[in-house]
N, C-alpha and C. Protein backbone atom coordinates (compact mmCIF):
# COMPACT_ATOMS: atom_id res chain seq x y z
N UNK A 1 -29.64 13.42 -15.74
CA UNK A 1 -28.45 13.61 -14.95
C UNK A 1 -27.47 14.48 -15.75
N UNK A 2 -27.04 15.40 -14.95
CA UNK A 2 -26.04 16.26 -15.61
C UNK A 2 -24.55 15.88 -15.76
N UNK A 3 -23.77 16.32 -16.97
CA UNK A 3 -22.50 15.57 -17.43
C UNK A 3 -21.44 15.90 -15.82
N UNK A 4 -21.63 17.29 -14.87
CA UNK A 4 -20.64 17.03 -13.98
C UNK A 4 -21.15 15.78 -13.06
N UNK A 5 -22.51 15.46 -12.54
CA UNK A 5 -22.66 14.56 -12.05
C UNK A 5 -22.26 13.34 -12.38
N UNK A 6 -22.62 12.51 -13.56
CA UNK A 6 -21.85 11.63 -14.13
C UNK A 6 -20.72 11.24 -14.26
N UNK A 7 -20.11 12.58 -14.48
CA UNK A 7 -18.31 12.81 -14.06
C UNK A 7 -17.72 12.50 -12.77
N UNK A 8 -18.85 12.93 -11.81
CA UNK A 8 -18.37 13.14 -10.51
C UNK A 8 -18.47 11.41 -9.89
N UNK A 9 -19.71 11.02 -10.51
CA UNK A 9 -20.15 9.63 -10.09
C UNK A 9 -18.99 8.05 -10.66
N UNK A 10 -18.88 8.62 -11.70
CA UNK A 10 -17.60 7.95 -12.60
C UNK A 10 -16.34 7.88 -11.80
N UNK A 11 -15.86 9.13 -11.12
CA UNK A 11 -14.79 8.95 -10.48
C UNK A 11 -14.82 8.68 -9.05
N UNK A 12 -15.99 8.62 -8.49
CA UNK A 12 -15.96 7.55 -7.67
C UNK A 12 -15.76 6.54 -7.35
N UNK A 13 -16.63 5.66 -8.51
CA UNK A 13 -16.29 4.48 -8.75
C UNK A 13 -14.63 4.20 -9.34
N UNK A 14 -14.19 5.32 -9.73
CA UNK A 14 -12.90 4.65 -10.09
C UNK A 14 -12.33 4.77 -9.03
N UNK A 15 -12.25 5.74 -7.65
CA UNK A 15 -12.00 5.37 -6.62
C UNK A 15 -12.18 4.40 -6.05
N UNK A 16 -13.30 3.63 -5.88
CA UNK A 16 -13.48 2.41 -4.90
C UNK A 16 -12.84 0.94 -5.78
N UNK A 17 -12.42 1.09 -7.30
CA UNK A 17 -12.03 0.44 -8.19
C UNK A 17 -10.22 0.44 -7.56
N UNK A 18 -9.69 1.37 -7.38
CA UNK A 18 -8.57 1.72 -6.91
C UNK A 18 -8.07 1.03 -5.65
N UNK A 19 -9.00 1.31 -4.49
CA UNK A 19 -9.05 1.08 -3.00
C UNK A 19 -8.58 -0.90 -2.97
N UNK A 20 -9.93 -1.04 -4.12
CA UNK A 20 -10.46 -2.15 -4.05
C UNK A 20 -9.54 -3.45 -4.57
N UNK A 21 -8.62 -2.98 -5.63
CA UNK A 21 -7.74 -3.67 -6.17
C UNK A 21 -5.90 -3.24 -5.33
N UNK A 22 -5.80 -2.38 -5.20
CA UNK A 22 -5.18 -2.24 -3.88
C UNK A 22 -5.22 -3.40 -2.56
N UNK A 23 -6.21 -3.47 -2.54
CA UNK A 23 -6.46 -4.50 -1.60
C UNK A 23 -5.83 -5.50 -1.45
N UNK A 24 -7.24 -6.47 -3.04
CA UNK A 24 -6.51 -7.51 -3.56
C UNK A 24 -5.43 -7.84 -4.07
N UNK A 25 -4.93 -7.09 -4.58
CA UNK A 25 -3.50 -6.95 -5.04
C UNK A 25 -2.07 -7.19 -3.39
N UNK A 26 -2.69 -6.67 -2.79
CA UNK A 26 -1.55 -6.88 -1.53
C UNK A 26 -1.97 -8.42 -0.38
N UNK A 27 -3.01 -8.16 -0.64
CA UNK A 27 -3.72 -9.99 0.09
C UNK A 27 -2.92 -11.09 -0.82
N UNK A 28 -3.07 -10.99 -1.86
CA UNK A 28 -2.76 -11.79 -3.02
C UNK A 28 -1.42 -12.13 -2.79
N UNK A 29 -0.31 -10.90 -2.85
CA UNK A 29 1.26 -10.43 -2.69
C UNK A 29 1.72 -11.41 -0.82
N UNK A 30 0.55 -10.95 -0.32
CA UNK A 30 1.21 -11.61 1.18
C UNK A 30 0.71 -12.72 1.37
N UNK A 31 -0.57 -13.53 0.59
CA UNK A 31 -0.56 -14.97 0.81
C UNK A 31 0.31 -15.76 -0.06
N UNK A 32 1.01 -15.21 -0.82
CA UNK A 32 1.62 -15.89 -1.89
C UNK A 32 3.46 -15.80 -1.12
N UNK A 33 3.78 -14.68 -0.26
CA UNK A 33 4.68 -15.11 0.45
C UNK A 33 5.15 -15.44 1.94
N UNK A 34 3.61 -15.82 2.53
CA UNK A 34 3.59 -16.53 3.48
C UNK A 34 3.58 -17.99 3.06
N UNK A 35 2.69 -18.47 1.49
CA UNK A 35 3.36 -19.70 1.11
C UNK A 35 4.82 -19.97 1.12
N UNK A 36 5.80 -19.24 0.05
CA UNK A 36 7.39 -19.39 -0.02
C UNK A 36 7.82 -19.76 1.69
N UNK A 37 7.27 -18.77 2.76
CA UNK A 37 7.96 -18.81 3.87
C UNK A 37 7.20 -20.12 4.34
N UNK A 38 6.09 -20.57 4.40
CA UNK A 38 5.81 -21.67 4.85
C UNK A 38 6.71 -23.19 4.38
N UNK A 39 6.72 -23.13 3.02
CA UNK A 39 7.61 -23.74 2.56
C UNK A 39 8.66 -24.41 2.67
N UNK A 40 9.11 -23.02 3.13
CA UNK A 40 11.11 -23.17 3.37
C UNK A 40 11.24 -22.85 4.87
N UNK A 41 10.76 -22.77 6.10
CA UNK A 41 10.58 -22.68 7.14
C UNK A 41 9.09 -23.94 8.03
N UNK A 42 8.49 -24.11 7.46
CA UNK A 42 7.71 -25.32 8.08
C UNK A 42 8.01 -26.02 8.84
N UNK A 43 9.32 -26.79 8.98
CA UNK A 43 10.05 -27.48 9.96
C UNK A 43 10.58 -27.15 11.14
N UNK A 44 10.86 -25.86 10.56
CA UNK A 44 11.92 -25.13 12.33
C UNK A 44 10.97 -24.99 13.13
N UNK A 45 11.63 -25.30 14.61
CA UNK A 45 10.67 -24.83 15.84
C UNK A 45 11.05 -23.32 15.89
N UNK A 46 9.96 -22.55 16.78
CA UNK A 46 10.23 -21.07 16.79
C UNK A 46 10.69 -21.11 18.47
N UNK A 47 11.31 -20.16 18.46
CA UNK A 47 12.00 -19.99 19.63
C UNK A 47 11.73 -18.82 20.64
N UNK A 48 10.21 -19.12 21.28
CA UNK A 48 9.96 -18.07 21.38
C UNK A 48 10.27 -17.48 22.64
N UNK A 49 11.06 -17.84 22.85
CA UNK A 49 11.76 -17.52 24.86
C UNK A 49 12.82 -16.30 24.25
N UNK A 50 13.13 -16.21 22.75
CA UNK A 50 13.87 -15.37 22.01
C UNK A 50 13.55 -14.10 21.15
N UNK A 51 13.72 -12.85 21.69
CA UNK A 51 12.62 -12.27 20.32
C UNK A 51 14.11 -11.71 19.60
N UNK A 52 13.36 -11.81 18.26
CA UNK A 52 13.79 -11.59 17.23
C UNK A 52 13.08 -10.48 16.46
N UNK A 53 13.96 -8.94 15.82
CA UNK A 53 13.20 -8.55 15.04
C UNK A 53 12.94 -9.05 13.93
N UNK A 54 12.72 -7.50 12.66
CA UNK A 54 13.19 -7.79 11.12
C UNK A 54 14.61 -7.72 10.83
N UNK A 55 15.21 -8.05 9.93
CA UNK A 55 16.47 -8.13 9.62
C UNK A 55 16.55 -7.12 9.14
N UNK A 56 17.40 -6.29 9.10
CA UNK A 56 17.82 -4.66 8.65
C UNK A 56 17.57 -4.70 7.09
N UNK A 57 17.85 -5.39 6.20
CA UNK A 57 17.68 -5.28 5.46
C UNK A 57 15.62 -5.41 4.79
N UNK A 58 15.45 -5.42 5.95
CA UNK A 58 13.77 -5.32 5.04
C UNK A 58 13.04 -4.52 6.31
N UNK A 59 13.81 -3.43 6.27
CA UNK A 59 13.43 -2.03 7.39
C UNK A 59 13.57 -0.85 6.63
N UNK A 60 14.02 -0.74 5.15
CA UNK A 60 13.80 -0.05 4.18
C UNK A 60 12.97 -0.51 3.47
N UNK A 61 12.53 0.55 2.24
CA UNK A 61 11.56 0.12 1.01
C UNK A 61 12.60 -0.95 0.00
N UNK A 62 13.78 0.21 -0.30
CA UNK A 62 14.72 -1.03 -1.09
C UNK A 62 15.54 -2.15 -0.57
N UNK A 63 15.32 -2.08 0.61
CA UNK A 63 15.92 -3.78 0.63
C UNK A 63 14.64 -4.58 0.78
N UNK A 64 13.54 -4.16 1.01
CA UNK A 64 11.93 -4.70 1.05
C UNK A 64 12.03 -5.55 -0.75
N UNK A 65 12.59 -4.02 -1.27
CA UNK A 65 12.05 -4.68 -2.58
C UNK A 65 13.17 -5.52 -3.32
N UNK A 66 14.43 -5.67 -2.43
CA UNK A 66 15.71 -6.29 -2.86
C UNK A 66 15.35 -8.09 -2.93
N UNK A 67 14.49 -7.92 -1.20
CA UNK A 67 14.60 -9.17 -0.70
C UNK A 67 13.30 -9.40 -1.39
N UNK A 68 12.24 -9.30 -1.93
CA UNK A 68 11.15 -9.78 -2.46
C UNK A 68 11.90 -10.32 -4.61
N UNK A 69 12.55 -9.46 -4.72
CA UNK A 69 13.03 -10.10 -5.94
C UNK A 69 13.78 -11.43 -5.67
N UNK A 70 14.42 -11.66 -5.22
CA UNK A 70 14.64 -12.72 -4.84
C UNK A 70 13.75 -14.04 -3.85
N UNK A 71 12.84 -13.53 -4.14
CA UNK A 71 11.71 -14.63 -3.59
C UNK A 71 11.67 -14.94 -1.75
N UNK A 72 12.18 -14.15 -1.42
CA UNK A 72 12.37 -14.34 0.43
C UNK A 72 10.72 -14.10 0.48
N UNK A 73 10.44 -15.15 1.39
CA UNK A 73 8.87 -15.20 2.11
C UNK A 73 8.62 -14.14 2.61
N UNK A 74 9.36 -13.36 3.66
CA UNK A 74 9.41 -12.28 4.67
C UNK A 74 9.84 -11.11 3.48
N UNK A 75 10.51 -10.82 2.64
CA UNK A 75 10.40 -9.94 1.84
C UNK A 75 9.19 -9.68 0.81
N UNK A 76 8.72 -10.90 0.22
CA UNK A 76 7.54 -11.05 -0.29
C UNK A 76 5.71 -10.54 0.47
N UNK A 77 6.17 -10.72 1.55
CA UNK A 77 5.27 -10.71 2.96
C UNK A 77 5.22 -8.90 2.97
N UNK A 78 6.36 -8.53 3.29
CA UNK A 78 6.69 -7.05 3.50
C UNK A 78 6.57 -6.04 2.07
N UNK A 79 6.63 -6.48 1.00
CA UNK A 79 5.89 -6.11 0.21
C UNK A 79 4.68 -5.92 -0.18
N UNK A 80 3.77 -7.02 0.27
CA UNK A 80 2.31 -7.07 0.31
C UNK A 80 1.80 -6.05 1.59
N UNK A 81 2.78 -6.02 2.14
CA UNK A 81 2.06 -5.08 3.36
C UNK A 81 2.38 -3.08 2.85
N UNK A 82 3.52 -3.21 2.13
CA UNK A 82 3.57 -1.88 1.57
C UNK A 82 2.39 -1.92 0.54
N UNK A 83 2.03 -2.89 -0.30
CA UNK A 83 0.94 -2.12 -1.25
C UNK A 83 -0.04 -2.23 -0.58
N UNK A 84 -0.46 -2.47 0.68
CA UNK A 84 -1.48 -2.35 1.55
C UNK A 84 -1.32 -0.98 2.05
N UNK A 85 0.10 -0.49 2.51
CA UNK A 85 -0.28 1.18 2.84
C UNK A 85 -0.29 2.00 1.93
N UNK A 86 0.12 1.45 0.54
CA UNK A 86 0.49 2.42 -0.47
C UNK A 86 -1.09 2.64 -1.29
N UNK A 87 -2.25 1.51 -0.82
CA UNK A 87 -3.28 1.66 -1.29
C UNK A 87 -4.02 3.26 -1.00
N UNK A 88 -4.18 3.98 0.04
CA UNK A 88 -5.01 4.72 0.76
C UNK A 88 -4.26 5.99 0.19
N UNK A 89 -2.94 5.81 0.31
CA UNK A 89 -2.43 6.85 -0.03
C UNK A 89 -2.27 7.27 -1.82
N UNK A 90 -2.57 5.87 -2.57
CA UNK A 90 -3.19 6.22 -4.00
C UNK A 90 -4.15 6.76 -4.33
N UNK A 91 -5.39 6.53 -3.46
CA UNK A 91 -6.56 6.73 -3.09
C UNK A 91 -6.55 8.65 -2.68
N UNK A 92 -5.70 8.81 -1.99
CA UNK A 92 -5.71 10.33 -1.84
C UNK A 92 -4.94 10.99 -3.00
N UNK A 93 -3.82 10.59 -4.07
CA UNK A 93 -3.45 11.32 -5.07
C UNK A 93 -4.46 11.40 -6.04
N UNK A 94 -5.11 10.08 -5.99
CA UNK A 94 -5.96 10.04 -7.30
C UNK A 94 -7.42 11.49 -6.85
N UNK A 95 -7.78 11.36 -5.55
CA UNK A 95 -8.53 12.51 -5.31
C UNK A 95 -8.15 13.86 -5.82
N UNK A 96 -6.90 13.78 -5.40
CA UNK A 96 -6.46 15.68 -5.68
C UNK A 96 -6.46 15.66 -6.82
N UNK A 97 -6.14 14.38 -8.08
CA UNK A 97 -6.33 14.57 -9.04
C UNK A 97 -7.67 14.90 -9.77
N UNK A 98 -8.34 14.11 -9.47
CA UNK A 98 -9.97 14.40 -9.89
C UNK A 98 -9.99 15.29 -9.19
N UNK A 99 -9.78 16.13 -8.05
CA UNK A 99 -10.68 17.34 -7.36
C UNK A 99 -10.29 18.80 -8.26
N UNK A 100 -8.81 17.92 -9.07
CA UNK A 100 -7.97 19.56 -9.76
C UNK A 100 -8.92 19.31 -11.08
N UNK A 101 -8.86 18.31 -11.76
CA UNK A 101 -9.89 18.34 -13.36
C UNK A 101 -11.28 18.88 -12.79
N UNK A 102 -11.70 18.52 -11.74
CA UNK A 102 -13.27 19.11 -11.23
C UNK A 102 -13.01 21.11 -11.38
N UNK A 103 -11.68 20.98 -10.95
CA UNK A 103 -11.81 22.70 -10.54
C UNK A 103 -12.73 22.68 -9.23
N UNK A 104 -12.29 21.95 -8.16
CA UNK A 104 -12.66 21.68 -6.66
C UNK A 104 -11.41 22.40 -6.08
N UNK A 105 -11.30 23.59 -6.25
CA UNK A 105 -9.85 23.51 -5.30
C UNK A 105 -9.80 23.33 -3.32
N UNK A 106 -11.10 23.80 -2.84
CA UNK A 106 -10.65 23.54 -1.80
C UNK A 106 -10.81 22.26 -1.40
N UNK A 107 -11.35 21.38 -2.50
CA UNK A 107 -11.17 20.16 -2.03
C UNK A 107 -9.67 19.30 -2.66
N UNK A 108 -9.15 20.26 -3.36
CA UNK A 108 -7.45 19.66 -3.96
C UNK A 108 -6.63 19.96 -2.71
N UNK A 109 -6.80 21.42 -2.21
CA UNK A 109 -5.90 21.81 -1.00
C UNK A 109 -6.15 21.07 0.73
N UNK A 110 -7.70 20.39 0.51
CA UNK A 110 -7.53 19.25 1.66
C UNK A 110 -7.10 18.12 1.26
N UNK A 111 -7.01 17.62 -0.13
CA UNK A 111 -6.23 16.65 -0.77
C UNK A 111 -4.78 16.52 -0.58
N UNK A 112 -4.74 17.67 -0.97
CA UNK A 112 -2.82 17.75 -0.75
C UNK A 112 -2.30 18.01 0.52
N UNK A 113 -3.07 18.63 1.50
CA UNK A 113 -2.56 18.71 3.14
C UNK A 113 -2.67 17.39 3.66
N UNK A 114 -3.48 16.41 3.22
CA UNK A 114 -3.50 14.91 3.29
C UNK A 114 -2.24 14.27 3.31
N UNK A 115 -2.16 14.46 1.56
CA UNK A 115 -1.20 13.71 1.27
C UNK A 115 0.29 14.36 1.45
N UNK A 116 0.58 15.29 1.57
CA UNK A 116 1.67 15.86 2.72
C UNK A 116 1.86 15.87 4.39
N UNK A 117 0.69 15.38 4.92
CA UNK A 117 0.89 14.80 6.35
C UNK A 117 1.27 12.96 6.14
N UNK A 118 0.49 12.48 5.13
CA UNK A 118 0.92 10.90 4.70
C UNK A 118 2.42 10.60 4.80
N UNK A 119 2.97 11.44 3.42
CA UNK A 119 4.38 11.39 3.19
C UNK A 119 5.13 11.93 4.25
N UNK A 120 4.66 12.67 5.08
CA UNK A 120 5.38 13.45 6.63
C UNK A 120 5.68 11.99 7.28
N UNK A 121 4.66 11.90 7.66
CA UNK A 121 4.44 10.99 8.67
C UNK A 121 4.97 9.24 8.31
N UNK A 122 5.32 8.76 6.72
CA UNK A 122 5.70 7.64 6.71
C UNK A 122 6.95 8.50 6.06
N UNK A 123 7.76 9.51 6.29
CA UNK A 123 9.20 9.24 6.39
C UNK A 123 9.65 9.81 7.17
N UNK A 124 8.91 9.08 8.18
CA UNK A 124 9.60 9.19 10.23
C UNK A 124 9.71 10.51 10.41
N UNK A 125 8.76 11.48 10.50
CA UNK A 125 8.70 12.43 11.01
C UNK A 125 7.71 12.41 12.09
């Protein structure tokens, strides 16, 4: 086997290593604050003749990450769900990165039209 193959095969796996802990890492983040919210909410009836959104403050990233320092279930919750989208989109930097050390460029420039429709598109465009 030749050293680019090996190279190429290597960073695969560190891709699916990436994806993969991404994952777990945000499963982990949102069962751990659906516990807190189970917790401290278990008792109330829900009211569901009422809808209710999110509270403004966890409709940004920094009050997401305001209300998760402080241990809020629903902030904790909404955090685990950002490193759930923030997984795919690591997953595409880390590509353009390996595709630029490969000297792949047209596979860096479908990398980066990626990840410039990503960032388009999750800041409300």
């Amino acid at each position: 086997m030749q050293v680019a193959e090996r190279d190429h095969e290597a960073f695969e796996v560190l891709l699916g290593h990436v994806l993969r802990a991404g994952v777990v890492l945000a499963a982990i983040v949102v069962a751990a604050g659906g516990a807190i919210f189970l917790a401290r909410h278990a008792g109330e009836s829900p009211a569901y003749s009422t809808f209710r959104g999110e509270p403004g403050d966890l409709r940004s990233i920094a009050g997401i990450v305001s209300e998760a320092r402080t241990l809020s279930g629903r902030g904790v919750i909404q955090l685990g769900l950002l490193l759930l989208i923030a997984t795919p989109i690591a997953r595409v930097f880390f590509a353009l990165v390996g595709f630029g050390r490969e000297k792949n460029w047209m596979y860096v420039g479908i990398s980066a039209i990626v990840l410039a429709l990503l960032a388009y598109s999750l800041a409300g465009g």
